[in-house]
C-alpha atoms as a PDB file:
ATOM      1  CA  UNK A   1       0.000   0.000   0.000  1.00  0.00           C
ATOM      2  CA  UNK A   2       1.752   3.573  -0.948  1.00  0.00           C
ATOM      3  CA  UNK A   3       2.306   5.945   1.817  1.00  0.00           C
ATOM      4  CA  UNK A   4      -0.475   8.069   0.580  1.00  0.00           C
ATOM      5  CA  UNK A   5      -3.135   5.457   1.494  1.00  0.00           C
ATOM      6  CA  UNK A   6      -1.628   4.707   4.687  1.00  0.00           C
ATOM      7  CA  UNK A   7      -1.919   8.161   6.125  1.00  0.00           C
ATOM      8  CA  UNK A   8      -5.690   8.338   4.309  1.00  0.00           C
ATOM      9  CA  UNK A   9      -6.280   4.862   5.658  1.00  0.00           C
ATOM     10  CA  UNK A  10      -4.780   6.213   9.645  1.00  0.00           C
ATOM     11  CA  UNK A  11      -7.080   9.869   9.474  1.00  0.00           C
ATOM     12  CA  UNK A  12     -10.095   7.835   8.256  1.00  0.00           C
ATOM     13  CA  UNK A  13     -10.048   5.118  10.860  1.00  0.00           C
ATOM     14  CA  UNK A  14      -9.345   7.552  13.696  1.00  0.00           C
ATOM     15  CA  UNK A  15     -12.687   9.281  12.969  1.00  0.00           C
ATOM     16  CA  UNK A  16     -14.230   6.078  11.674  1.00  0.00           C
ATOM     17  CA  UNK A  17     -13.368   4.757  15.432  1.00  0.00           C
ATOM     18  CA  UNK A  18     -14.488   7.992  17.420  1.00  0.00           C
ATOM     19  CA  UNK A  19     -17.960   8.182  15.811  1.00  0.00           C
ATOM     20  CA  UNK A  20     -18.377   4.778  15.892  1.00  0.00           C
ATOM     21  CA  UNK A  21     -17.780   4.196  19.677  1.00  0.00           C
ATOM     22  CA  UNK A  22     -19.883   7.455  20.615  1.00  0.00           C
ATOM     23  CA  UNK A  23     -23.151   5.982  18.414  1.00  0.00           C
ATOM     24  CA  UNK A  24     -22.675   2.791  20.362  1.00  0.00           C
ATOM     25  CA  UNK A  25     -22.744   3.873  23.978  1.00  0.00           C
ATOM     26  CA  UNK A  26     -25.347   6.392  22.574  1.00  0.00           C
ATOM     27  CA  UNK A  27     -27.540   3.463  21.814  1.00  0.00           C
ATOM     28  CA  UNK A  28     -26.903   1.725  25.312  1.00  0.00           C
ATOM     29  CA  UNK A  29     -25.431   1.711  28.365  1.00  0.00           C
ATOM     30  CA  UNK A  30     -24.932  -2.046  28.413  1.00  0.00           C
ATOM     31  CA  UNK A  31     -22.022  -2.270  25.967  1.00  0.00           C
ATOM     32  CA  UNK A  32     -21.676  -5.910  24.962  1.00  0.00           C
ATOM     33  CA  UNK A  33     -18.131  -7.315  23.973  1.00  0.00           C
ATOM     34  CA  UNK A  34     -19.607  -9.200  20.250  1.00  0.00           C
ATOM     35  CA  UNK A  35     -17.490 -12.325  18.447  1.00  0.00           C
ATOM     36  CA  UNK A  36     -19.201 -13.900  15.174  1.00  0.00           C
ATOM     37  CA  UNK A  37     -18.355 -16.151  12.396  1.00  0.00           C
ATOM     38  CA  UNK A  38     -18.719 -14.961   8.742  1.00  0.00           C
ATOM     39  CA  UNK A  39     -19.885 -17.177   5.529  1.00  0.00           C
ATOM     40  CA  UNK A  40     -20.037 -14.939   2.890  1.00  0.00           C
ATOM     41  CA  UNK A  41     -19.921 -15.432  -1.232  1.00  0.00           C
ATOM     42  CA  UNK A  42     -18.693 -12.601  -4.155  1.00  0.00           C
ATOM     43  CA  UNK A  43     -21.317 -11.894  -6.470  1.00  0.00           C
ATOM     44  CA  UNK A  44     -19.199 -12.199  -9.961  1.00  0.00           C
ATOM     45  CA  UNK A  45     -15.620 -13.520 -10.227  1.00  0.00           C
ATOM     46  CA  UNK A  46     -15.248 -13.142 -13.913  1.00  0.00           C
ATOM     47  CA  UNK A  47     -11.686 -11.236 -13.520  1.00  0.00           C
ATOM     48  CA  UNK A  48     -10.453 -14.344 -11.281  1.00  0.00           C
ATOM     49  CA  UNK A  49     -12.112 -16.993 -13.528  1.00  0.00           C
ATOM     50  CA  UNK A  50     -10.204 -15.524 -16.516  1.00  0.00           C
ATOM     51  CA  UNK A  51      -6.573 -15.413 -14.174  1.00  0.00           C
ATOM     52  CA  UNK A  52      -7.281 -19.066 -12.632  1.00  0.00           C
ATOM     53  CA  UNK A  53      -8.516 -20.702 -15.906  1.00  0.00           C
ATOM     54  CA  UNK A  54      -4.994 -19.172 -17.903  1.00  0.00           C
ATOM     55  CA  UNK A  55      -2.936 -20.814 -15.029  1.00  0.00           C
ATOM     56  CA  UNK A  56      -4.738 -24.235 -14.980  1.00  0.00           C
ATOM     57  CA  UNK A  57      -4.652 -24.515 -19.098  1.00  0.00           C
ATOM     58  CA  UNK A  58      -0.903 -23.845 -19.076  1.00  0.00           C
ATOM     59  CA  UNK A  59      -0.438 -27.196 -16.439  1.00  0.00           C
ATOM     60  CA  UNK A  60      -2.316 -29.802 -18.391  1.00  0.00           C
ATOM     61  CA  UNK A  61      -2.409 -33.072 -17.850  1.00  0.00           C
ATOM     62  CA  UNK A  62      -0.575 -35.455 -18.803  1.00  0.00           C
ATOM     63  CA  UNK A  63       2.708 -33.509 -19.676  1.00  0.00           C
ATOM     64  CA  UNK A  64       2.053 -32.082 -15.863  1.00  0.00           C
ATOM     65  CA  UNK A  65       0.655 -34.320 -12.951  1.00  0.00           C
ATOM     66  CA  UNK A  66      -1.433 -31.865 -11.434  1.00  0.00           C
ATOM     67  CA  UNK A  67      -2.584 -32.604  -7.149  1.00  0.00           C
ATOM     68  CA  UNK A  68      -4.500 -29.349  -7.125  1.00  0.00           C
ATOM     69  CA  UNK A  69      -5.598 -26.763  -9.283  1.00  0.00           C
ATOM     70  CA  UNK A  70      -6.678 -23.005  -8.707  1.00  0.00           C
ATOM     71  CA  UNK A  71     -10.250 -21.801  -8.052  1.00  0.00           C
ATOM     72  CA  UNK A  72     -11.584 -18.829  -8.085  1.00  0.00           C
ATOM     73  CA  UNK A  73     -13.055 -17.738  -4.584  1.00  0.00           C
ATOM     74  CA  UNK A  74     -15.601 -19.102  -3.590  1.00  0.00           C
ATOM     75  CA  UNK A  75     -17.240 -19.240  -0.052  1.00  0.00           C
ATOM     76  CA  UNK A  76     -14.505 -17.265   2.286  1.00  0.00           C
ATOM     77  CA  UNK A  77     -14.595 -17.632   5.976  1.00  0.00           C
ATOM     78  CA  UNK A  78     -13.558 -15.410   9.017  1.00  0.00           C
ATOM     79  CA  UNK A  79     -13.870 -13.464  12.132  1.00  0.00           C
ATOM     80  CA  UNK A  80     -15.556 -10.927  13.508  1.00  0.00           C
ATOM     81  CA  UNK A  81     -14.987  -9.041  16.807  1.00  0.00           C
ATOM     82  CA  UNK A  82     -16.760  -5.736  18.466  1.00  0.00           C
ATOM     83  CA  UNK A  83     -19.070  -4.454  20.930  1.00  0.00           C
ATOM     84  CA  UNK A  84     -22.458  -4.020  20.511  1.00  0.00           C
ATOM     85  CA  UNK A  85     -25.373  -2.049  22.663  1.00  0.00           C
ATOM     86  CA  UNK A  86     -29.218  -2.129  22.304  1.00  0.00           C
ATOM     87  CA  UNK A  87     -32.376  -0.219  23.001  1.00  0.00           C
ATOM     88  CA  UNK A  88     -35.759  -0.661  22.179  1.00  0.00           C
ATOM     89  CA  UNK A  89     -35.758   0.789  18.581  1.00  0.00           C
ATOM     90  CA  UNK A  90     -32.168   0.535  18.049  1.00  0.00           C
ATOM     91  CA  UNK A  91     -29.208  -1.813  18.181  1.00  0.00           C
ATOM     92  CA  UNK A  92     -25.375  -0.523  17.479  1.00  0.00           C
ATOM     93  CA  UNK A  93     -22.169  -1.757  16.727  1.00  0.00           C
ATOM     94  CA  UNK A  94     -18.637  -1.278  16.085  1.00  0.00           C
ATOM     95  CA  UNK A  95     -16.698  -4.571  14.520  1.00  0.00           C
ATOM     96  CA  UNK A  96     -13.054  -5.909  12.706  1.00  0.00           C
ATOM     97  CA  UNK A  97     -14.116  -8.691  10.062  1.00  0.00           C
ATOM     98  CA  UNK A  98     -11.490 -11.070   8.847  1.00  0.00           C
ATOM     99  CA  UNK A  99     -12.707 -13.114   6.029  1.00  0.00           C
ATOM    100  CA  UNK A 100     -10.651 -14.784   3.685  1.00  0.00           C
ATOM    101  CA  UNK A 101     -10.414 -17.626   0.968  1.00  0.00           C
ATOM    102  CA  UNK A 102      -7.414 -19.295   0.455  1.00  0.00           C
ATOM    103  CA  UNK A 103      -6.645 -21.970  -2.949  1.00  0.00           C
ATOM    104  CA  UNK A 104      -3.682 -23.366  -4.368  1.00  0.00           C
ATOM    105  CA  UNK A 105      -1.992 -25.510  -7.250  1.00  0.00           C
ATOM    106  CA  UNK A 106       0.387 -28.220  -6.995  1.00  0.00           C
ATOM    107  CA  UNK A 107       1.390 -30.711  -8.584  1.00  0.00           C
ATOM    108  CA  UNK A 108       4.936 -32.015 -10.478  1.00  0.00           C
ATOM    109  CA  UNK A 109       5.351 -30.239 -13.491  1.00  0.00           C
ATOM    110  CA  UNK A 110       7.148 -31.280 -17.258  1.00  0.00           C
ATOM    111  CA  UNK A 111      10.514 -31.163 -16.301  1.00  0.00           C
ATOM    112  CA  UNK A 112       9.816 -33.561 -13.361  1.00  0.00           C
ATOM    113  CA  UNK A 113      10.142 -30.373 -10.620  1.00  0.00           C
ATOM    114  CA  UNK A 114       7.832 -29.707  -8.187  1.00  0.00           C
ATOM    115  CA  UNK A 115       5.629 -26.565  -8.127  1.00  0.00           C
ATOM    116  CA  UNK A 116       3.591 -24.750  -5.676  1.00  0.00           C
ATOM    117  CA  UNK A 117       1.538 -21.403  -6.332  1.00  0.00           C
ATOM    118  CA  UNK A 118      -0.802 -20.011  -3.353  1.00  0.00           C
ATOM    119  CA  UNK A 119      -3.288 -17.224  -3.243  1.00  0.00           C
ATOM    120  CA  UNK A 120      -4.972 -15.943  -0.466  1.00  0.00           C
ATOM    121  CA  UNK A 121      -7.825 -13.842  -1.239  1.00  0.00           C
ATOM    122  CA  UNK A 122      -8.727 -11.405   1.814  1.00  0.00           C
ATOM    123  CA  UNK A 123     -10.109  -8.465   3.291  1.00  0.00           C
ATOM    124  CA  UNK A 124      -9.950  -6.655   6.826  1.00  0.00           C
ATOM    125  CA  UNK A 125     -12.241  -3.788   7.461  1.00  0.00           C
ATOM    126  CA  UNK A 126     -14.081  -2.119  10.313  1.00  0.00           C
ATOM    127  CA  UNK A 127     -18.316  -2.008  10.294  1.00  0.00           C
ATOM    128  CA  UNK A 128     -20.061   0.759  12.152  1.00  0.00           C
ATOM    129  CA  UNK A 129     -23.175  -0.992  12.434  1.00  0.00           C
ATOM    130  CA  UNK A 130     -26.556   0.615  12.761  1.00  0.00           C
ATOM    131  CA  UNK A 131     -29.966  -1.561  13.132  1.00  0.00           C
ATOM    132  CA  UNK A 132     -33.577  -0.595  13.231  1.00  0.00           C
ATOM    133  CA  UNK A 133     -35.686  -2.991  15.273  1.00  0.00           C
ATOM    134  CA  UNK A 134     -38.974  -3.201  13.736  1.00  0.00           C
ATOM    135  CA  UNK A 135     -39.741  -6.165  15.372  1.00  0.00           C
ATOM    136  CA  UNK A 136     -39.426  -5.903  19.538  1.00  0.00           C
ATOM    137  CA  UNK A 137     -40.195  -7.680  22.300  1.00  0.00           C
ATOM    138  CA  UNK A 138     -38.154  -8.747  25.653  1.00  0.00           C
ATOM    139  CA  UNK A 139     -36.484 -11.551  24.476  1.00  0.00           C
ATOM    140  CA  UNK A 140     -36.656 -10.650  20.858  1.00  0.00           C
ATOM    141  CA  UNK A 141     -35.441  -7.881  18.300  1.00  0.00           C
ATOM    142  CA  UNK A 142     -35.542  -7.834  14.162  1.00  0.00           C
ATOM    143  CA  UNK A 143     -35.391  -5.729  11.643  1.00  0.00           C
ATOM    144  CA  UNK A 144     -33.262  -4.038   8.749  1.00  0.00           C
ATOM    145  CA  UNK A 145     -30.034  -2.006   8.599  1.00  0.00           C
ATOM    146  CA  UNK A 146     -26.963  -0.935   7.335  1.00  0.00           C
ATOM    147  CA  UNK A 147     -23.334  -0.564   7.641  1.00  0.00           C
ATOM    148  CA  UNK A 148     -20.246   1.415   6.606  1.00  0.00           C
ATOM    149  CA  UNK A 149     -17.155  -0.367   6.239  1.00  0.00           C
ATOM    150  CA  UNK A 150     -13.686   0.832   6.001  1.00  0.00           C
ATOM    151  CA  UNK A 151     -10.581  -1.359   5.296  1.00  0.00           C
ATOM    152  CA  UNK A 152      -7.998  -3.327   2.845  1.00  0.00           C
ATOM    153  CA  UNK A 153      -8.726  -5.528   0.415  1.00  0.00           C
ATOM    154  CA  UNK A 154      -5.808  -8.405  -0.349  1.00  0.00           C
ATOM    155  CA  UNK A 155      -4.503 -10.966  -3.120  1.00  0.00           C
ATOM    156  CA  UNK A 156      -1.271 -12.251  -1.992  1.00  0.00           C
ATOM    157  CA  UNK A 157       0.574 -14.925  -3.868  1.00  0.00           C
ATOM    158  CA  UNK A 158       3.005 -17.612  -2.252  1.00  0.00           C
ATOM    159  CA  UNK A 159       4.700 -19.075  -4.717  1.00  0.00           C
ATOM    160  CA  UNK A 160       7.005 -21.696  -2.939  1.00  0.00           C
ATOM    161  CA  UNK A 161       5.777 -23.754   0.691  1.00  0.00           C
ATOM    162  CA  UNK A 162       9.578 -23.970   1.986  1.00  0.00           C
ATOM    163  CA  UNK A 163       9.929 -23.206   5.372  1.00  0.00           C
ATOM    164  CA  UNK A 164       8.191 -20.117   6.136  1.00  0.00           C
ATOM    165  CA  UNK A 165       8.121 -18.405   2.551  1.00  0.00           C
ATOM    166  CA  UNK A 166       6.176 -15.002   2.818  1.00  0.00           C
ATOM    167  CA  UNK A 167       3.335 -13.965   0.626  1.00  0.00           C
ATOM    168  CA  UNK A 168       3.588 -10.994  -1.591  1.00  0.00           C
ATOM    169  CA  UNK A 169       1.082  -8.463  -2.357  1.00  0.00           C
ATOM    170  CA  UNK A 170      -0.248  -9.330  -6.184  1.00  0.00           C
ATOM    171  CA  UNK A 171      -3.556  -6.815  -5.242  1.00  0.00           C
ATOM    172  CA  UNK A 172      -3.806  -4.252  -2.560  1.00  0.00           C
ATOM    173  CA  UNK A 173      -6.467  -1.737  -2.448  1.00  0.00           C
ATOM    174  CA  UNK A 174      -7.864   0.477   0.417  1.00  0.00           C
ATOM    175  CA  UNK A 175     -11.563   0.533   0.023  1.00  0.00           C
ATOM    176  CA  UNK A 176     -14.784   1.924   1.435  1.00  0.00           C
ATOM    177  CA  UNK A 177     -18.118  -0.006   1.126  1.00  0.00           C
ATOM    178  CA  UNK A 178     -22.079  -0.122   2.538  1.00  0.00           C
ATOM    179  CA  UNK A 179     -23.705  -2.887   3.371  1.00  0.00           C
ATOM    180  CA  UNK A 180     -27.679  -3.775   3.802  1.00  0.00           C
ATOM    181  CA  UNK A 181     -28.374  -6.165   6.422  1.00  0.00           C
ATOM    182  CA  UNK A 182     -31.468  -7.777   8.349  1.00  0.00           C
ATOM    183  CA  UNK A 183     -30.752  -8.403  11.726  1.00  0.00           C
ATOM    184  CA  UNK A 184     -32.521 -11.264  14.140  1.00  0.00           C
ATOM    185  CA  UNK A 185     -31.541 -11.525  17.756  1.00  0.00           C
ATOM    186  CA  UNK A 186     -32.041 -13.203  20.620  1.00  0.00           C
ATOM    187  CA  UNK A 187     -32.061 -12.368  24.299  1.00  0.00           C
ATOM    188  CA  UNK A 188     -32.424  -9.222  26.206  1.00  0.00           C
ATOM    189  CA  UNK A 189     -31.455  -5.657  25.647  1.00  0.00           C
ATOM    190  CA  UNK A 190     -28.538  -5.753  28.017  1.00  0.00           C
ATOM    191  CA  UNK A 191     -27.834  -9.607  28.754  1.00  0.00           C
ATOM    192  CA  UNK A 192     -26.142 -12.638  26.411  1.00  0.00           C
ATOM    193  CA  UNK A 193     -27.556 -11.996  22.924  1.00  0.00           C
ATOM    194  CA  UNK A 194     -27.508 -14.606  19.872  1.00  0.00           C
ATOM    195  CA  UNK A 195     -27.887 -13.143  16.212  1.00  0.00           C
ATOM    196  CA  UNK A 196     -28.236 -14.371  12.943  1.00  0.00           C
ATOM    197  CA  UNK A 197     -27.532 -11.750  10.242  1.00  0.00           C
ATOM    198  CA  UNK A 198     -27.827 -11.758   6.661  1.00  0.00           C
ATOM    199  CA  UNK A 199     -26.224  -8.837   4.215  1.00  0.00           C
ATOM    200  CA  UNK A 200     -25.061  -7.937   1.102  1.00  0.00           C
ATOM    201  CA  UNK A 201     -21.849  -5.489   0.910  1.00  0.00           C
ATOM    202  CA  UNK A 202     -21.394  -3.053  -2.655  1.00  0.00           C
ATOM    203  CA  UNK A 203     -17.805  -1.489  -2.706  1.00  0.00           C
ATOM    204  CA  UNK A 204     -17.478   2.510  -3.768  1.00  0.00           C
ATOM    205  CA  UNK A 205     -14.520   1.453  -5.479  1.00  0.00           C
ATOM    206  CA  UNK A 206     -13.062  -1.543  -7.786  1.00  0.00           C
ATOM    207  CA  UNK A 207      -9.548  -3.388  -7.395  1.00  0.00           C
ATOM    208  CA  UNK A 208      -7.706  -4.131 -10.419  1.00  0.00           C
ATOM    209  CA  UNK A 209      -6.074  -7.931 -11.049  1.00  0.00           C
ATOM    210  CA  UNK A 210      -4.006  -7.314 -13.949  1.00  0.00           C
ATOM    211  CA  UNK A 211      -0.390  -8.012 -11.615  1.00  0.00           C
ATOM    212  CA  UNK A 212      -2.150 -10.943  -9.939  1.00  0.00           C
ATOM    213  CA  UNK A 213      -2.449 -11.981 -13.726  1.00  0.00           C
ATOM    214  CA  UNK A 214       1.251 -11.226 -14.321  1.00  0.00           C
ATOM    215  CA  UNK A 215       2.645 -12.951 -10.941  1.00  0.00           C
ATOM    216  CA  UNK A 216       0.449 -15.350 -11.116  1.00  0.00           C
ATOM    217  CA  UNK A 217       1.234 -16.640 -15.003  1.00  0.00           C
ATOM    218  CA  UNK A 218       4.473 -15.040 -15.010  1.00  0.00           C
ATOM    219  CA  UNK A 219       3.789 -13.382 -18.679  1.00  0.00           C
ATOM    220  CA  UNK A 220       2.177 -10.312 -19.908  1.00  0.00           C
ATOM    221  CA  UNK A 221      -1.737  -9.912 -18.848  1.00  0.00           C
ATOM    222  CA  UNK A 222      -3.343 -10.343 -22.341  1.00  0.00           C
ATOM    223  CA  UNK A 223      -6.419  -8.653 -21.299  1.00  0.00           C
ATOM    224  CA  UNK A 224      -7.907  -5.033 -20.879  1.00  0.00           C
ATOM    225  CA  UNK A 225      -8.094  -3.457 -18.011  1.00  0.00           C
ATOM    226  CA  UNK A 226     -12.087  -3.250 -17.660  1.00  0.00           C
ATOM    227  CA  UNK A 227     -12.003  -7.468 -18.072  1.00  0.00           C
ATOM    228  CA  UNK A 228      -9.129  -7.294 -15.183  1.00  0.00           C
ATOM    229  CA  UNK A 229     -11.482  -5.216 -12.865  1.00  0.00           C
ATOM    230  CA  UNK A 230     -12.921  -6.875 -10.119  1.00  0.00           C
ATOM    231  CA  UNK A 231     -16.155  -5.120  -7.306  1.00  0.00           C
ATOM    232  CA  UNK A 232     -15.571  -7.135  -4.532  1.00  0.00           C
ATOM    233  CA  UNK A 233     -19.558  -7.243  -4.436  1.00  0.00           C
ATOM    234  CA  UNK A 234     -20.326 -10.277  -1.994  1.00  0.00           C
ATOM    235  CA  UNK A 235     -23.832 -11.735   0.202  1.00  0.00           C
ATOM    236  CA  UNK A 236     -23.562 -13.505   3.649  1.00  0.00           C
ATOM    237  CA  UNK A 237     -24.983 -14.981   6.598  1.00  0.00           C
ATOM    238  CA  UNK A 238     -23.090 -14.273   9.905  1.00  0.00           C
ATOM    239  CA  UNK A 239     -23.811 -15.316  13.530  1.00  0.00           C
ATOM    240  CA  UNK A 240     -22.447 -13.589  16.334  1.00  0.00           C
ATOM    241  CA  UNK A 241     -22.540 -14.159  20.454  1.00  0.00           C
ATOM    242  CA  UNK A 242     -22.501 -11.188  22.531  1.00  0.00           C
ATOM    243  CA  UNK A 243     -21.610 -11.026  26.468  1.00  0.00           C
ATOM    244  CA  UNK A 244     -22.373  -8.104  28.390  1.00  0.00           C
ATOM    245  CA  UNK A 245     -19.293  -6.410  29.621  1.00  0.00           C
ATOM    246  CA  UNK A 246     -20.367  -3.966  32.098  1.00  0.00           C
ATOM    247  CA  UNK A 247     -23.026  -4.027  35.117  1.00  0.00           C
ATOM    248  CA  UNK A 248     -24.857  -1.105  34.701  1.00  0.00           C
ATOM    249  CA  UNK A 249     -27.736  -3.251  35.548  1.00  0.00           C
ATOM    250  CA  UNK A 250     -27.331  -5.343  39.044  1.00  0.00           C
ATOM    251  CA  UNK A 251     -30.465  -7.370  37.820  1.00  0.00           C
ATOM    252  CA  UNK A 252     -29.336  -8.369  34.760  1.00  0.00           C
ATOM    253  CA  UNK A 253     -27.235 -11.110  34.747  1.00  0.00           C
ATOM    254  CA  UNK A 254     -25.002 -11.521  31.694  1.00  0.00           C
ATOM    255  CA  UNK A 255     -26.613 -14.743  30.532  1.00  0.00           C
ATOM    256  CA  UNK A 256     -29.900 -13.156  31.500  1.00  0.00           C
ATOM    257  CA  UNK A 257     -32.839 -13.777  28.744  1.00  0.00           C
END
């Protein structure tokens, strides 16, 4: 990332961080520490389909013996960690998601050598999370919302898996994105809560692939730059646990429902 984005990325996230936390002890009292796990799936890899499908055609069986081929991402995985407060008609949030997909190709190749190639398709970003519950009753909150997200967006390439070989950047963008969401959870306003969330995330911005082609292939991308351009686009289902963290409320027990 050049120094430029750094600093943007450093101002950004220091006001991104002070709003954030003020909205959420605006919406409650009983600040909740929040951990979830994220399933979520892009919306149209076309850019990597084009990058994984040049790759596999140039190690073709028989003249290689291929163990594994590329993909193009699928289903990534991760984290998420925040706090989270409630009240009736809102709920509030402040999170760092981690998801990530990770393929890779091996195999022995014409020559009789071995060869390895390794992407790891990511992105790290903070959510200030705001929901609107429609639907409210003591044990019992649902309704629709949205998010802003601010953060990095990753394709790093390993291209041998001696000892602890490290991954180089092939696509590195700092990017800002909204997401819808609908919201269902569990349990009351200031004890243990269980939600189930479903959203769908549209970037402001696109990330271009062309030196993940060139890394990746090790020749010249031989496509344009608008078939190269990937919007991280992706839907998702998340669940997340959240434990009450301070005891504003003598009553309430944490697990309380």
């Amino acid at each position: 990332m050049k120094t430029i984005n750094k600093s943007r990325l450093f101002i950004a996230l220091i006001a991104f961080l002070s709003f954030s936390f003020y909205a959420c002890r605006v919406a409650s009292q009983d600040t909740k520490f929040s951990v979830g796990y994220m399933v979520e799936q892009y919306v149209d890899v076309s850019a990597f389909d084009l990058i994984m499908n040049d790759f596999n055609a140039n190690h073709p069986e028989p003249a290689f013996t291929v163990d594994e081929s590329l993909s193009s991402p699928g289903i990534s995985r991760g984290l998420s960690i925040g706090m989270k407060g409630n009240n009736k008609w809102f709920s509030g949030g402040l999170y760092m998601q981690f998801p990530r997909y990770m393929t890779r190709a091996t195999g022995i190749d014409s020559v009789g050598e071995d060869y390895y190639k390794k992407l790891k398709i990511s992105h790290f970003e903070f959510a200030s999370v705001c929901d609107l519950n429609l639907i409210h009753f003591k044990g019992f909150r649902a309704g629709p919302g949205f998010a802003f997200n601010l953060g990095q967006y990753w394709v790093k390439l390993r291209k041998d898996d001696v000892g602890f070989t490290d991954y180089s950047n092939v696509a590195d963008k700092f990017l800002l994105s909204a997401t819808a969401r609908f919201a269902m959870s569990f349990g009351n306003y200031g004890g243990f809560n269980f939600d189930i969330v479903s959203y769908y995330t549209i970037p402001f911005w696109t990330v271009n692939l062309t030196d993940t082609y060139t890394e990746l292939n090790g020749v010249t991308c031989p496509y344009s730059k608008d078939q190269m351009t990937f919007r991280p686009k992706f839907m998702g289902v998340a669940i997340f646990l959240s434990f009450k963290t301070n005891e504003t409320d003598p009553d309430n027990d944490a697990f309380s429902w």
